[in-house]
C-alpha atoms as a PDB file:
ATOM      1  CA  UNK A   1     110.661 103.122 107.764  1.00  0.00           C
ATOM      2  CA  UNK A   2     111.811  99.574 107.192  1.00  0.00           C
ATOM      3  CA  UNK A   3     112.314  98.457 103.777  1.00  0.00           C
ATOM      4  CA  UNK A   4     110.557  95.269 102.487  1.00  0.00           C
ATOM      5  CA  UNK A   5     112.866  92.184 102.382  1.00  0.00           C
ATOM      6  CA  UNK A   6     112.473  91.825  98.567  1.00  0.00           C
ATOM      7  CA  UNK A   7     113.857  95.610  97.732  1.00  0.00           C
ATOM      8  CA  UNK A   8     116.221  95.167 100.475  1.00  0.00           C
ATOM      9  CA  UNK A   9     117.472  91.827  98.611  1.00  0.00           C
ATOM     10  CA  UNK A  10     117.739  93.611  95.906  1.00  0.00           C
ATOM     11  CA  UNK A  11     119.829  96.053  97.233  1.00  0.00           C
ATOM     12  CA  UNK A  12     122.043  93.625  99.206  1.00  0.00           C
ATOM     13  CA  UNK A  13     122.343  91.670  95.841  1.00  0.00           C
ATOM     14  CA  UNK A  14     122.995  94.264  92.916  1.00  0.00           C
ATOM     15  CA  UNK A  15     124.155  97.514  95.464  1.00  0.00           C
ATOM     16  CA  UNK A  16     125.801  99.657  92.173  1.00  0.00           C
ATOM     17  CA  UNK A  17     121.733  99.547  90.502  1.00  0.00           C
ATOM     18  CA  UNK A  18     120.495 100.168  93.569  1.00  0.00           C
ATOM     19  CA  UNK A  19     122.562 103.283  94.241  1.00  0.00           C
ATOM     20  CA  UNK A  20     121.980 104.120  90.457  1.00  0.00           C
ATOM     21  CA  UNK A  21     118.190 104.026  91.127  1.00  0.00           C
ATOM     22  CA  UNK A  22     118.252 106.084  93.996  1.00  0.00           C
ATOM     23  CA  UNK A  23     120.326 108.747  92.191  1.00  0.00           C
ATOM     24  CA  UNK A  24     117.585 108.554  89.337  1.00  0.00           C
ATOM     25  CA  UNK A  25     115.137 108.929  91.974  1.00  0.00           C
ATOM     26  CA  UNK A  26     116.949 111.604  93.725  1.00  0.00           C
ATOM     27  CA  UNK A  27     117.415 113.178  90.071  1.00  0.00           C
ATOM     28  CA  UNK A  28     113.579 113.455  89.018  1.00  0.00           C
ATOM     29  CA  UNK A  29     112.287 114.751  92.474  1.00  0.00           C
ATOM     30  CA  UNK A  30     115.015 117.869  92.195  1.00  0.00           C
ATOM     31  CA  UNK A  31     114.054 118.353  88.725  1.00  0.00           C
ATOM     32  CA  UNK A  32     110.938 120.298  88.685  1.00  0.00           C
ATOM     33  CA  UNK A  33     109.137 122.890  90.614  1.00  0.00           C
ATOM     34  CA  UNK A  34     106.583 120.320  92.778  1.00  0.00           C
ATOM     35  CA  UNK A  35     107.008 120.233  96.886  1.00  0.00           C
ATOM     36  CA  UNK A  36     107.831 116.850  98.382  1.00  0.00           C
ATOM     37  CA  UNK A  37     103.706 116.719  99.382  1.00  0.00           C
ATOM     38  CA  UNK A  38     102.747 116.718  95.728  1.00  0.00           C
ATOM     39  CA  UNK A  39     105.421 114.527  94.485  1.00  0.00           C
ATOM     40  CA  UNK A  40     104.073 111.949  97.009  1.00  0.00           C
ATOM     41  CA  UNK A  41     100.450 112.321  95.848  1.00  0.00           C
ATOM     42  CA  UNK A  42     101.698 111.935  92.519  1.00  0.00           C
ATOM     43  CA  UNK A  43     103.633 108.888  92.372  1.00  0.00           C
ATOM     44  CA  UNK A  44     100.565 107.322  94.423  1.00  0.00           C
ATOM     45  CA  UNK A  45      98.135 108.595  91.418  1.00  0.00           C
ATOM     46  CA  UNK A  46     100.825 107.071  89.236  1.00  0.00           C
ATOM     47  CA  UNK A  47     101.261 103.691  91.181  1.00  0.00           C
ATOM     48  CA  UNK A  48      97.518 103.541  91.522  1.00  0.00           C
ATOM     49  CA  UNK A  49      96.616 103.742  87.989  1.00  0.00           C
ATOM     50  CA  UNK A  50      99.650 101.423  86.906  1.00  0.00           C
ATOM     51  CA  UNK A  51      97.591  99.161  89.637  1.00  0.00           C
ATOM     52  CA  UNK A  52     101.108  98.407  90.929  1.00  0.00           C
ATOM     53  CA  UNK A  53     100.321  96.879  94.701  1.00  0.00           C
ATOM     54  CA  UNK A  54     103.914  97.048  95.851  1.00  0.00           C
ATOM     55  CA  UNK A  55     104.057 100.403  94.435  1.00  0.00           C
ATOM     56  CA  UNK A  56     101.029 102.083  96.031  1.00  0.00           C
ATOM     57  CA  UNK A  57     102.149 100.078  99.207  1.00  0.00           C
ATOM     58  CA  UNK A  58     105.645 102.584  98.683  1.00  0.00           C
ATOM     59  CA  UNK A  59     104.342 105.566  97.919  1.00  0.00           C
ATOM     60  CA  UNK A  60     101.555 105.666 100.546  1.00  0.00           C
ATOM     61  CA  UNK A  61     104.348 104.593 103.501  1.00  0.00           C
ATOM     62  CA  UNK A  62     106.676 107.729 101.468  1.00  0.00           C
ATOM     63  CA  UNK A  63     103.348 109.636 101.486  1.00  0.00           C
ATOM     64  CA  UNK A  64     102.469 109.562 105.079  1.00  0.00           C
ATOM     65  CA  UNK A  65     106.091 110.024 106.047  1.00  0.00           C
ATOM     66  CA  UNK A  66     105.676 113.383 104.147  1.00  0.00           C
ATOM     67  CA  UNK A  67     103.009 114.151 106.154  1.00  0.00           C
ATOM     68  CA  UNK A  68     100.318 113.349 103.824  1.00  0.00           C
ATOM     69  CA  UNK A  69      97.073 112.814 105.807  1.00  0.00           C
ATOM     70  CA  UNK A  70      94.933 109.582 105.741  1.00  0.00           C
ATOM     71  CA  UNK A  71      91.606 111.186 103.805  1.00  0.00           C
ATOM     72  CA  UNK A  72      94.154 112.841 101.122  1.00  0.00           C
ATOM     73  CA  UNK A  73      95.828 109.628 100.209  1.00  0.00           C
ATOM     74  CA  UNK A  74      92.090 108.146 100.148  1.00  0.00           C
ATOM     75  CA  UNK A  75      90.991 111.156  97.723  1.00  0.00           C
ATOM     76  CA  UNK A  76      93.985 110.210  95.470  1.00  0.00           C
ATOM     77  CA  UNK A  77      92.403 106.921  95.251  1.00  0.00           C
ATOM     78  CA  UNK A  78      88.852 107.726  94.473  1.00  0.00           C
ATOM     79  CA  UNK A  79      89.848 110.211  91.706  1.00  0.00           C
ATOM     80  CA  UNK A  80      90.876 107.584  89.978  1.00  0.00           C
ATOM     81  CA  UNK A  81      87.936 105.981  89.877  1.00  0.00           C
ATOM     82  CA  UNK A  82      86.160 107.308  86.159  1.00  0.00           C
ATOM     83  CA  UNK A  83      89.565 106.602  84.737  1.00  0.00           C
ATOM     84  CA  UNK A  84      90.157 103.437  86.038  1.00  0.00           C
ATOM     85  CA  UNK A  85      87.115 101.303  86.859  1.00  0.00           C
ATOM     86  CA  UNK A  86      85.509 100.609  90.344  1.00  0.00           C
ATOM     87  CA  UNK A  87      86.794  96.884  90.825  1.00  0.00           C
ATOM     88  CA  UNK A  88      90.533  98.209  90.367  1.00  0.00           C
ATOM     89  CA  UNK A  89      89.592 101.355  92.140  1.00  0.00           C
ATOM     90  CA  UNK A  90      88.741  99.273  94.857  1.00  0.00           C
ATOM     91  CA  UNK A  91      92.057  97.368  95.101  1.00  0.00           C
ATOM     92  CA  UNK A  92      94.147 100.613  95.195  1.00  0.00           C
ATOM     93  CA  UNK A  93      92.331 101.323  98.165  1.00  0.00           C
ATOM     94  CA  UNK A  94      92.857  98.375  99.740  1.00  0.00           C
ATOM     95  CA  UNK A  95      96.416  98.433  99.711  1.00  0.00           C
ATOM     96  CA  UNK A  96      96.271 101.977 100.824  1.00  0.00           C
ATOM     97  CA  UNK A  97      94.296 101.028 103.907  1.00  0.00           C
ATOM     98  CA  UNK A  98      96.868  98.672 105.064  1.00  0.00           C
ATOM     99  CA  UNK A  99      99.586 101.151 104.594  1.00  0.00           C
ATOM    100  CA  UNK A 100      97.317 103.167 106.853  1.00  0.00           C
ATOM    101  CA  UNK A 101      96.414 100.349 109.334  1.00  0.00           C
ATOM    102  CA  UNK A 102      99.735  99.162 109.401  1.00  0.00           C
ATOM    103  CA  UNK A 103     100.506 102.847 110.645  1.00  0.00           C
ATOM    104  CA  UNK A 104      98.399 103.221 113.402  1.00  0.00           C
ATOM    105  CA  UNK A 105      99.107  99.547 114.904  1.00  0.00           C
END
């Protein structure tokens, strides 16, 4: 899975916070019970409700890598939608579609 250019930048640019954040990363995911599946769903529930585009972009492509299917990462979405409102409801799922377009291209 290619990275997108910004993060990349990012980690061309400041590599000793980069490695930092993926040890953080690394550090949270080992730190609890949850399989890699849930984490996944998770952080997408998280990104979605943040309504952080990049984010649910990330966690979707980190998702289906995990072998999360299509219709779960969809049902992620839609729970959200008493909490969160239909319009931005409708924008998580968006970006989730392209992850999943993007995917079967």
């Amino acid at each position: 899975m290619a990275l997108p250019k910004r993060f990349q930048k990012f980690i061309d640019e400041y590599p000793a916070v980069a490695k930092a954040y993926e040890s953080l990363g690394n550090a949270v995911h080992a730190a609890g019970p949850l399989d890699e599946k849930t984490r996944a769903l998770v952080k997408l529930a998280i990104s979605t409700g943040a309504r952080l585009e990049g984010a649910v972009h990330a966690h979707a492509r980190k998702a289906l890598a995990a072998d999360v299917k299509p219709e779960e990462l969809r049902h992620v979405v839609m729970l959200s939608l008493p909490t969160i409102g239909l319009p931005s409801m409708m924008a998580a799922m968006s970006w989730v579609d392209d992850v999943i377009e993007e995917k079967e291209k």
